[in-house]
Structure formats: C-alpha cells, structure tokens
C-alpha atoms as a PDB file:
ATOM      1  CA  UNK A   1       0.000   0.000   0.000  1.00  0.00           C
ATOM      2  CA  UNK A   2       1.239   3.507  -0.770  1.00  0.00           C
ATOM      3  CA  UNK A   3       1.364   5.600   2.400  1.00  0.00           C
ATOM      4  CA  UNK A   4       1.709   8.644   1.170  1.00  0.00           C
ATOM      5  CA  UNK A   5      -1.610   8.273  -0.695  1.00  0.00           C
ATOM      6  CA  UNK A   6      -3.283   6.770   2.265  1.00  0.00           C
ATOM      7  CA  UNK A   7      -2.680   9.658   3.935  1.00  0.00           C
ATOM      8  CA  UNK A   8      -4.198  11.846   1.016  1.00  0.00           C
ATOM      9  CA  UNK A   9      -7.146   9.685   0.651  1.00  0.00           C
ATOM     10  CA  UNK A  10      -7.726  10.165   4.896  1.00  0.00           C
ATOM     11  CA  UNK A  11      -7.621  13.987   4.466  1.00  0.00           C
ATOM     12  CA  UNK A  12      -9.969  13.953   1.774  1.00  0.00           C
ATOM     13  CA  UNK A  13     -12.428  11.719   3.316  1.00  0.00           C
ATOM     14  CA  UNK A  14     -12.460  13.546   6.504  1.00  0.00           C
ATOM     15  CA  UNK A  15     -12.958  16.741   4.709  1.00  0.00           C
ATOM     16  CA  UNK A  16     -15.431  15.236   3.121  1.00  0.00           C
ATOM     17  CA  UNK A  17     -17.089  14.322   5.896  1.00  0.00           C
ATOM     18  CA  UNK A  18     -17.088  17.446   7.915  1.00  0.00           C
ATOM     19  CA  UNK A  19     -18.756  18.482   4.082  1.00  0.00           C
ATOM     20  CA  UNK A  20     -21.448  16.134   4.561  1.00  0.00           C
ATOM     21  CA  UNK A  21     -22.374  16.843   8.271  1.00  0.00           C
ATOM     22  CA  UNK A  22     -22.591  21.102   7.515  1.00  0.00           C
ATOM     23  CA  UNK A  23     -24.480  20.293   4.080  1.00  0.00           C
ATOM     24  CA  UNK A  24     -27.690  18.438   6.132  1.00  0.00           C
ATOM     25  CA  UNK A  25     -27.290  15.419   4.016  1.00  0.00           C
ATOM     26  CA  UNK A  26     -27.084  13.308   7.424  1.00  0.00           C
ATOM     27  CA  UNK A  27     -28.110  13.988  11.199  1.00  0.00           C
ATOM     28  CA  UNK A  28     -25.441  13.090  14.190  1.00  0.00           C
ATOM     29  CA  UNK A  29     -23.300  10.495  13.225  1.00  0.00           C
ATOM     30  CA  UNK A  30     -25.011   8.500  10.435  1.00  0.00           C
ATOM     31  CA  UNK A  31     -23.992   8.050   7.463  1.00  0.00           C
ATOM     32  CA  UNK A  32     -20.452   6.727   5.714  1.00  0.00           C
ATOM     33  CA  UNK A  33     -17.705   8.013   3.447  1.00  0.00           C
ATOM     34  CA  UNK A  34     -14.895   5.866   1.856  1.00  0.00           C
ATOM     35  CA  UNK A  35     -12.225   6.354  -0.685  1.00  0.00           C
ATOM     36  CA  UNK A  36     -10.190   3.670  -2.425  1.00  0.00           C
ATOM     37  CA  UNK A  37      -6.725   3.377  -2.225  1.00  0.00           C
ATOM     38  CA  UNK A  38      -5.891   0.443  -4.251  1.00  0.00           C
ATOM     39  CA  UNK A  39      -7.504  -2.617  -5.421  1.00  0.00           C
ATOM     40  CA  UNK A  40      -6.569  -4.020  -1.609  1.00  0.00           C
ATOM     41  CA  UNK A  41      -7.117  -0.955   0.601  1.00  0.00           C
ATOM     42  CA  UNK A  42      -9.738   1.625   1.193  1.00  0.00           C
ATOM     43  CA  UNK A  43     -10.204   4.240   3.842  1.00  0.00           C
ATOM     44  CA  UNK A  44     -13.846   4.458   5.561  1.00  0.00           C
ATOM     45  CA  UNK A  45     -14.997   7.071   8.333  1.00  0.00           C
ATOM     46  CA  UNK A  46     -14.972   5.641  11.865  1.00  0.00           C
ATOM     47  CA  UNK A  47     -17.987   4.118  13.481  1.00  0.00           C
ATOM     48  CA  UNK A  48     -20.191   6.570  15.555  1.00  0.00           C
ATOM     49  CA  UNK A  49     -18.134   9.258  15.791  1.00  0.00           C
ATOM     50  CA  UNK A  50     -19.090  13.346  15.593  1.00  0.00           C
ATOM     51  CA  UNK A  51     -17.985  14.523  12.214  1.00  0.00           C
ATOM     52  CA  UNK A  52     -16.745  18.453  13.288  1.00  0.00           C
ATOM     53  CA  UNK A  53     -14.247  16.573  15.648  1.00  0.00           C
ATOM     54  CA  UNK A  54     -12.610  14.305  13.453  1.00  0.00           C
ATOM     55  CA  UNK A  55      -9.146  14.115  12.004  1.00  0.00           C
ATOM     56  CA  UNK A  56      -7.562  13.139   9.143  1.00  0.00           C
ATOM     57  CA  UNK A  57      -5.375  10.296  11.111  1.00  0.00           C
ATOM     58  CA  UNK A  58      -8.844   8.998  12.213  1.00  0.00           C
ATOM     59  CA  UNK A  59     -10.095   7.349   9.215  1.00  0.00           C
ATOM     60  CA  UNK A  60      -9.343   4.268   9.115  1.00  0.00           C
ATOM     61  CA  UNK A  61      -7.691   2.117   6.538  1.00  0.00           C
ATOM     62  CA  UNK A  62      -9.275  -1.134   5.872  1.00  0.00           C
ATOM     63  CA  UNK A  63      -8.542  -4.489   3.918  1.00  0.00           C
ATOM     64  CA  UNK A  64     -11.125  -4.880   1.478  1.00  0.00           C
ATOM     65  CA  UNK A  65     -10.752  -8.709   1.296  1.00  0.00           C
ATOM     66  CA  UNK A  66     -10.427  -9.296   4.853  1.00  0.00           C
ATOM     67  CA  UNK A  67     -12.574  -6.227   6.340  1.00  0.00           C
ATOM     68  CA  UNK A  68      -9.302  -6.126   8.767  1.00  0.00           C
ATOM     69  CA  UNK A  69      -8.492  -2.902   9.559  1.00  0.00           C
ATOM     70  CA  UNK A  70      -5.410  -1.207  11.186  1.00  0.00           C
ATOM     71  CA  UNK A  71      -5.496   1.043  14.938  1.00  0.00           C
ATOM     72  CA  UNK A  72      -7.695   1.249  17.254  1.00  0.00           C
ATOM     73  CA  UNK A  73     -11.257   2.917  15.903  1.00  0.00           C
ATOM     74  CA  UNK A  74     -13.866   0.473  14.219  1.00  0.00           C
ATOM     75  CA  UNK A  75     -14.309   1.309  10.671  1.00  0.00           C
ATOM     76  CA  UNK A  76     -18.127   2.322   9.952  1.00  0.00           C
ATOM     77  CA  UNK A  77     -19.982  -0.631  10.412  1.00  0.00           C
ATOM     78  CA  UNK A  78     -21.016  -0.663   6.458  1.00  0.00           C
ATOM     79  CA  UNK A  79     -17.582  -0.724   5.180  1.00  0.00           C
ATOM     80  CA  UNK A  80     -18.817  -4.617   3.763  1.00  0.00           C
ATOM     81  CA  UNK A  81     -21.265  -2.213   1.475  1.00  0.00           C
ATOM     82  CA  UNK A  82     -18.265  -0.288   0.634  1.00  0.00           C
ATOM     83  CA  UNK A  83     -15.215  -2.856  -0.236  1.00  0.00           C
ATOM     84  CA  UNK A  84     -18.222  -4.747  -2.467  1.00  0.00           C
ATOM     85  CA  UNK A  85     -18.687  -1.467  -4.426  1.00  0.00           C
ATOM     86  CA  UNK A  86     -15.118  -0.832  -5.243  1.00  0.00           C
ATOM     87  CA  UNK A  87     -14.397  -5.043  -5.814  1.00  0.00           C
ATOM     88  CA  UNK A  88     -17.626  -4.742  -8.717  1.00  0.00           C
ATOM     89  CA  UNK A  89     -16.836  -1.363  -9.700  1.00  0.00           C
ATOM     90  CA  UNK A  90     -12.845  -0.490 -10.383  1.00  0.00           C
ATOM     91  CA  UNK A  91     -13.504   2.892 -12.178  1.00  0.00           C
ATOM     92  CA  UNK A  92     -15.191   3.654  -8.746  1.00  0.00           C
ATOM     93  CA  UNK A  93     -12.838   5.846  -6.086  1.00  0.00           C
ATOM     94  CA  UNK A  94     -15.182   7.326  -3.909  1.00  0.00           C
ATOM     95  CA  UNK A  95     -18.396   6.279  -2.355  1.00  0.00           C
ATOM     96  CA  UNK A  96     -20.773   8.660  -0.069  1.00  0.00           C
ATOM     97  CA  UNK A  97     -24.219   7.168   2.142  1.00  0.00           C
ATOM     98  CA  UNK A  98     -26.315   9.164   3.670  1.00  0.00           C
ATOM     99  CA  UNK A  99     -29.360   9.664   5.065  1.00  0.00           C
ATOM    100  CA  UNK A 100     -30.905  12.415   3.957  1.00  0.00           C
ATOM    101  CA  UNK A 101     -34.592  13.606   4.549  1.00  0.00           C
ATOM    102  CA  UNK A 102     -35.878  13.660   0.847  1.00  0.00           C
ATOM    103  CA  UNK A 103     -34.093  10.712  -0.040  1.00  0.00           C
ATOM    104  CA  UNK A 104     -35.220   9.022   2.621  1.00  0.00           C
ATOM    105  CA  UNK A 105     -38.698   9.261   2.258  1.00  0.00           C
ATOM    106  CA  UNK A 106     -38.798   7.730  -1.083  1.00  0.00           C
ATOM    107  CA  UNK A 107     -36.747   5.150   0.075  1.00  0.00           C
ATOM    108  CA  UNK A 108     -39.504   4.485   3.129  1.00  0.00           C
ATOM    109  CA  UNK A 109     -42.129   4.494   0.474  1.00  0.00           C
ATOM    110  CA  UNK A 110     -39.976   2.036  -1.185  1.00  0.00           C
ATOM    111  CA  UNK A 111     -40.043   3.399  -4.479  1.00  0.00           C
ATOM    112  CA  UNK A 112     -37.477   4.681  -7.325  1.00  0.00           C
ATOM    113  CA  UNK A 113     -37.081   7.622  -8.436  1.00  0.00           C
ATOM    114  CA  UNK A 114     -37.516   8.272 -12.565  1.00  0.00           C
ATOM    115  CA  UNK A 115     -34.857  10.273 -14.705  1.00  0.00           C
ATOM    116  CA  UNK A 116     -36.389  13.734 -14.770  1.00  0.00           C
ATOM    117  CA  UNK A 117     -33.696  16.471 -14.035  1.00  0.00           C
ATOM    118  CA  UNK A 118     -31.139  16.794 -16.373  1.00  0.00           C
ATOM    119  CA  UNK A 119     -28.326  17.038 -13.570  1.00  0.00           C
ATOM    120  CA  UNK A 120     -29.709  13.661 -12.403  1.00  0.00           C
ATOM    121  CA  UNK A 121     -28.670  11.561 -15.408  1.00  0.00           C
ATOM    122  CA  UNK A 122     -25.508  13.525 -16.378  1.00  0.00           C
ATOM    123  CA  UNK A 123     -24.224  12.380 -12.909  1.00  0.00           C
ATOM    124  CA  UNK A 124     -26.251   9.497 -11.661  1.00  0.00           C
ATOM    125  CA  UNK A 125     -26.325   7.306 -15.084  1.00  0.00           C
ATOM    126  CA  UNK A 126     -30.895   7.637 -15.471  1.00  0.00           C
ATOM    127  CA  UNK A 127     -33.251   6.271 -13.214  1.00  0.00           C
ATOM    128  CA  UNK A 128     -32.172   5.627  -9.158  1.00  0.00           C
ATOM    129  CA  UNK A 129     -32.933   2.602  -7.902  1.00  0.00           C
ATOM    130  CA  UNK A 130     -34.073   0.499  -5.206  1.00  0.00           C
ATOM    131  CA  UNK A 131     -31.897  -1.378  -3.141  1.00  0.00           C
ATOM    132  CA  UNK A 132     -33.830  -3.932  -1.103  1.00  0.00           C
ATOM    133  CA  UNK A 133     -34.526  -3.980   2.239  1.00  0.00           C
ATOM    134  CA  UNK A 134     -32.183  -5.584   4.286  1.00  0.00           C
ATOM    135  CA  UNK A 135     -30.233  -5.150   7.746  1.00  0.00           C
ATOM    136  CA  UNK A 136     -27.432  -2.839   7.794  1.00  0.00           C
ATOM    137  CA  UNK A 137     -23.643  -3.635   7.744  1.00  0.00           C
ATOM    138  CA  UNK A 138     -24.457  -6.894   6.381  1.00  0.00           C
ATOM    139  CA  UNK A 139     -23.934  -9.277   3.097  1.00  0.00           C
ATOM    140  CA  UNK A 140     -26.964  -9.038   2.264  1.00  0.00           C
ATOM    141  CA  UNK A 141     -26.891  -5.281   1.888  1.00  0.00           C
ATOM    142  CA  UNK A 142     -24.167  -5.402   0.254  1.00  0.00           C
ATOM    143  CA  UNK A 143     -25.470  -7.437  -2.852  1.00  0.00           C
ATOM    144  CA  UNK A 144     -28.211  -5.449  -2.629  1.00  0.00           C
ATOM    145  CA  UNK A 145     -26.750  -2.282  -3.192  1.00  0.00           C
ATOM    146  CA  UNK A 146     -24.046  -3.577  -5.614  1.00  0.00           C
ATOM    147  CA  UNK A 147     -27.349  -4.577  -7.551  1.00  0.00           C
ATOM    148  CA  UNK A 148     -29.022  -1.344  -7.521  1.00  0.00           C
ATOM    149  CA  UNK A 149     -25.876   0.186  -8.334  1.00  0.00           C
ATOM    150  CA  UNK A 150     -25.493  -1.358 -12.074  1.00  0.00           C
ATOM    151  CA  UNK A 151     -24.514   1.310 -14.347  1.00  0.00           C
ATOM    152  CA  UNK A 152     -25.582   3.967 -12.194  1.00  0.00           C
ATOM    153  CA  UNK A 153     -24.081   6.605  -9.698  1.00  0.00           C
ATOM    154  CA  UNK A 154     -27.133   6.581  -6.985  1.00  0.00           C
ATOM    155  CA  UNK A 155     -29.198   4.202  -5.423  1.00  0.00           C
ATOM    156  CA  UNK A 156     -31.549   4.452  -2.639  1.00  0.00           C
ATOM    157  CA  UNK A 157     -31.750   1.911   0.046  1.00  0.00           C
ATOM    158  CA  UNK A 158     -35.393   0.747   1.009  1.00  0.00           C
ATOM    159  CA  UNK A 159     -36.253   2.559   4.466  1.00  0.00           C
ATOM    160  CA  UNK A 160     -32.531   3.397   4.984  1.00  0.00           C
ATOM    161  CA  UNK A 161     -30.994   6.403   2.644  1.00  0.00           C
ATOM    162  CA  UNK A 162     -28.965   6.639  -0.386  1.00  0.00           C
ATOM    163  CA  UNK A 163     -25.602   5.878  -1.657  1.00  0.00           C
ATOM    164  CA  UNK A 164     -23.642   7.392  -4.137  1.00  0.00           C
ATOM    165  CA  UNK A 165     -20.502   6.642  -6.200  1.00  0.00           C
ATOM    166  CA  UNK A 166     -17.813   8.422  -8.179  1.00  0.00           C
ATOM    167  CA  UNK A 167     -14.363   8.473 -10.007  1.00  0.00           C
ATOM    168  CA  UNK A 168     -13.596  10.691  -6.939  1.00  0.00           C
ATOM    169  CA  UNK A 169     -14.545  11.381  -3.718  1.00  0.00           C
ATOM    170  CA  UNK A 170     -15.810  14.761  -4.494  1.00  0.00           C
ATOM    171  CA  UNK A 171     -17.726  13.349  -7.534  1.00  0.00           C
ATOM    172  CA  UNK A 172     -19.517  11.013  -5.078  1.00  0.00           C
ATOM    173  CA  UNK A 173     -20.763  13.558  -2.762  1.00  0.00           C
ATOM    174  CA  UNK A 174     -21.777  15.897  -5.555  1.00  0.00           C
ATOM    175  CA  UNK A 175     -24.182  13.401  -6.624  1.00  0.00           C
ATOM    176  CA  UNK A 176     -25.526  12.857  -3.271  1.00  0.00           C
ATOM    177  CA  UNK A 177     -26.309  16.566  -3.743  1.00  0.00           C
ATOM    178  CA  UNK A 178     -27.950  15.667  -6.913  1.00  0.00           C
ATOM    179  CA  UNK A 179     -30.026  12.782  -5.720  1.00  0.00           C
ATOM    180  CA  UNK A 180     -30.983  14.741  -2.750  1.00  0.00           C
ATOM    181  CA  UNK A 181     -32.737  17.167  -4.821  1.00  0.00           C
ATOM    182  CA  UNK A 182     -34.053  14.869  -7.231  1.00  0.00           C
ATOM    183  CA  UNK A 183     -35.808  13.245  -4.467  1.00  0.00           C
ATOM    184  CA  UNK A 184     -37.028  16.714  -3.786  1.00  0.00           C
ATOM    185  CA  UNK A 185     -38.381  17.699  -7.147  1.00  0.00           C
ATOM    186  CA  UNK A 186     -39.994  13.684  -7.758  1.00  0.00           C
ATOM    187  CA  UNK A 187     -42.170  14.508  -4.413  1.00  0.00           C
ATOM    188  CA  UNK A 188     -43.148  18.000  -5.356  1.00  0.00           C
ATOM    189  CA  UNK A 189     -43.804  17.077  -8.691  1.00  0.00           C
ATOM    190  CA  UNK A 190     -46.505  14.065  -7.727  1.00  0.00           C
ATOM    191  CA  UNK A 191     -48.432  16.875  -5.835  1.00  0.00           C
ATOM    192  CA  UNK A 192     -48.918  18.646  -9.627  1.00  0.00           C
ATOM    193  CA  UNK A 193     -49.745  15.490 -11.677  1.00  0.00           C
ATOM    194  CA  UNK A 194     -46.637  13.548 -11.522  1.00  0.00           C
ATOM    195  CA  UNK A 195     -42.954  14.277 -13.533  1.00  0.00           C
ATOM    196  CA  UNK A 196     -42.263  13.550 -17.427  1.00  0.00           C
ATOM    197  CA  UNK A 197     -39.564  11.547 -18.023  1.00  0.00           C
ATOM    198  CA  UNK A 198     -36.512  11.994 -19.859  1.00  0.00           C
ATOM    199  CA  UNK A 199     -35.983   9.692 -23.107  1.00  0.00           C
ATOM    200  CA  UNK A 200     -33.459   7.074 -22.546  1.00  0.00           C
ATOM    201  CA  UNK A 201     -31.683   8.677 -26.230  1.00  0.00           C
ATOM    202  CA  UNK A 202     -31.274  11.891 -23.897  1.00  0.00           C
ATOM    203  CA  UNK A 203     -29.873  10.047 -20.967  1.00  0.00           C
ATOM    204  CA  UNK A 204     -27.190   8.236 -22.944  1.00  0.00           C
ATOM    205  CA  UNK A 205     -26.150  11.852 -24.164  1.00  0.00           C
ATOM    206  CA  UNK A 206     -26.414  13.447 -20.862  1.00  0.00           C
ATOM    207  CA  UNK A 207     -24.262  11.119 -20.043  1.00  0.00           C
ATOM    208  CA  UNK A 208     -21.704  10.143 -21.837  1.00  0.00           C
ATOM    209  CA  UNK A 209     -21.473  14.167 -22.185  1.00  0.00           C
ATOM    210  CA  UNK A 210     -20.693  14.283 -18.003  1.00  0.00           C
ATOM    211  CA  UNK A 211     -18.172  11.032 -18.300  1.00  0.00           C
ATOM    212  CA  UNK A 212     -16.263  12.442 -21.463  1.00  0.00           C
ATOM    213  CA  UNK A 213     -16.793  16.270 -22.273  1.00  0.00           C
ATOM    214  CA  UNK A 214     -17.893  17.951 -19.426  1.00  0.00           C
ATOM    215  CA  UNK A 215     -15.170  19.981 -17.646  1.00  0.00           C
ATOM    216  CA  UNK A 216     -11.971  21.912 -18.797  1.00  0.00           C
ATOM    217  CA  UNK A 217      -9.596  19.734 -21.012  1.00  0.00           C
ATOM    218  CA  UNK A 218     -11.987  17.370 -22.215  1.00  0.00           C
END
C-alpha cells in the first residue's frame, strides 16, 4: 500500500465528511464516506463518531478482502457495502451514504425515483434505484446495493438512505447533492400530476457528455 496516498485519501475523506455533516445530508453520526486506495485498501470514516471533531489520522484504513483494519477505531460498520462497491466497480474511487430527509422518504415508500432532471442523469447514469430492504452492515446489503448500483451513480436503500458513487470522492458527494434534490423535485412534482420523463436517447447523451466532455480539457 502507498502511504503517502493513504494519507491523502484520509484527508480527503475527513474533509469530506465534515462536508457532509454542515451540508444536512445526514443527522449526528449516520452516514459513511470511503475512498479507495488500491484494489486491496480503502479508507472508511470511523464508526459513531461526531464529524466536526474528526481528524484526518482517524479514518481508518481497511482491507477490502479481509474487512481487517489497522489502529484502534472500528471502521463504519457498512464498510462490507463499501469494499463490495469498489471489488464490482474499479472505475469507482469514492463512495458517499447518507441519510438524507428527501431521499429518505422515497426510500420508506420504497419506491425509485424516474430520470427527470437533467443534472440527475448527467451524474447518476438515469433512473435511481431500489436497493432492497435488508439489515445494515451486512452481506446481504451489500449485494443489494451492488445490484441497484449497475450502471448507475445513486441508489436508494429501502427505508434506509442513499448511496452514491464516483471516479472521486468529491464526484460522489456531488451526486448525493444531486439525488438529494431529485428526491425533492420527484415529491413535489406528484403533488402537480406527476414528472415527465426523460428519453433514454437523452440520458445516454447526458451522459456520456458528463463522463467524457464535461469539464476543462476534455
């Protein structure tokens, strides 16, 4: 494993986390953020802790064959959702869960939601999902996410939050932005006759746009 980029990859999660707890996205110490290091290693926020008081040296590194883990904090207690992410995805180096409130409710009411903002499938891939219900931490989760998570950025997580994925870190959490509010706009919409979908020829180009041309030097 290469230290030095360990290290990186712990600053960036942590920032990332402190990101996550001032943006809403979560409440108290829910939710998860991990970054890969290699196809071995990953680093994953600790279990339970209080986000403004964390540091970079806190985040701990993790086997993602083993789930063994070096020092003394326990990794969050879904890094099994995480290592099966980055084993099925490799272009994947950054994965964000939370729980947040608009999210959340869809995922309660156990339903997906359609792709109907543009920002939505530029970043998520379409459609998000539905990840089955299951008990957290677990194998069983894991599958299920990894399932819900086939060609796609976002899922949901029946009665438990969403999950997004990125070629970075800060990729990952700007979807959960993105999924956030298209949770938002899918319930306001069904209170005004319900949202039109995007064609699946737009979504491919919305796409493949985000993934290959968006951005300077593409």
């Amino acid at each position: 494993m290469n230290r030095e980029k360990a290290k990186l990859m712990q600053a960036e999660v942590c920032k990332t986390a402190k990101d996550m707890s001032e943006s809403g996205l979560v409440a108290g110490t829910w939710g998860n953020i991990s970054a890969r290091i290699d196809e071995d290693y990953m680093v994953i926020t600790p279990s339970g802790m209080d986000y403004s008081r964390l540091y970079p040296e806190q985040m701990v590194i993790v086997n993602m064959n083993t789930l063994e883990y070096e020092g003394n904090l326990k990794p969050s207690i879904e890094a099994v959702v995480h290592s099966a992410i980055y084993k099925d995805r490799p272009e994947v180096n950054g994965v964000v869960h939370t729980h947040s409130t608009y999210a959340l409710t869809v995922a309660t009411a156990r339903k997906e939601i359609p792709p109907i903002c543009d920002d939505q499938v530029q970043i998520l891939g379409g459609s998000v999902r539905l990840a089955g219900y299951t008990m957290p931490g677990t194998k069983e989760m894991a599958a299920e996410v990894v399932k819900a998570l086939k060609e796609r950025a976002g899922a949901l997580i029946a009665n438990h939050g969403a999950i997004t994925v990125g070629r970075t870190v800060a990729e990952a959490f700007t979807g959960s932005n993105v999924l956030e509010k298209a949770a938002q706009v899918y319930i306001n919409s069904m209170a005004i006759g319900g949202p039109t979908e995007i064609s699946q020829e737009d979504i491919d180009f919305f796409h493949d746009f985000f993934l290959n041309k968006y951005g300077q030097g593409k």
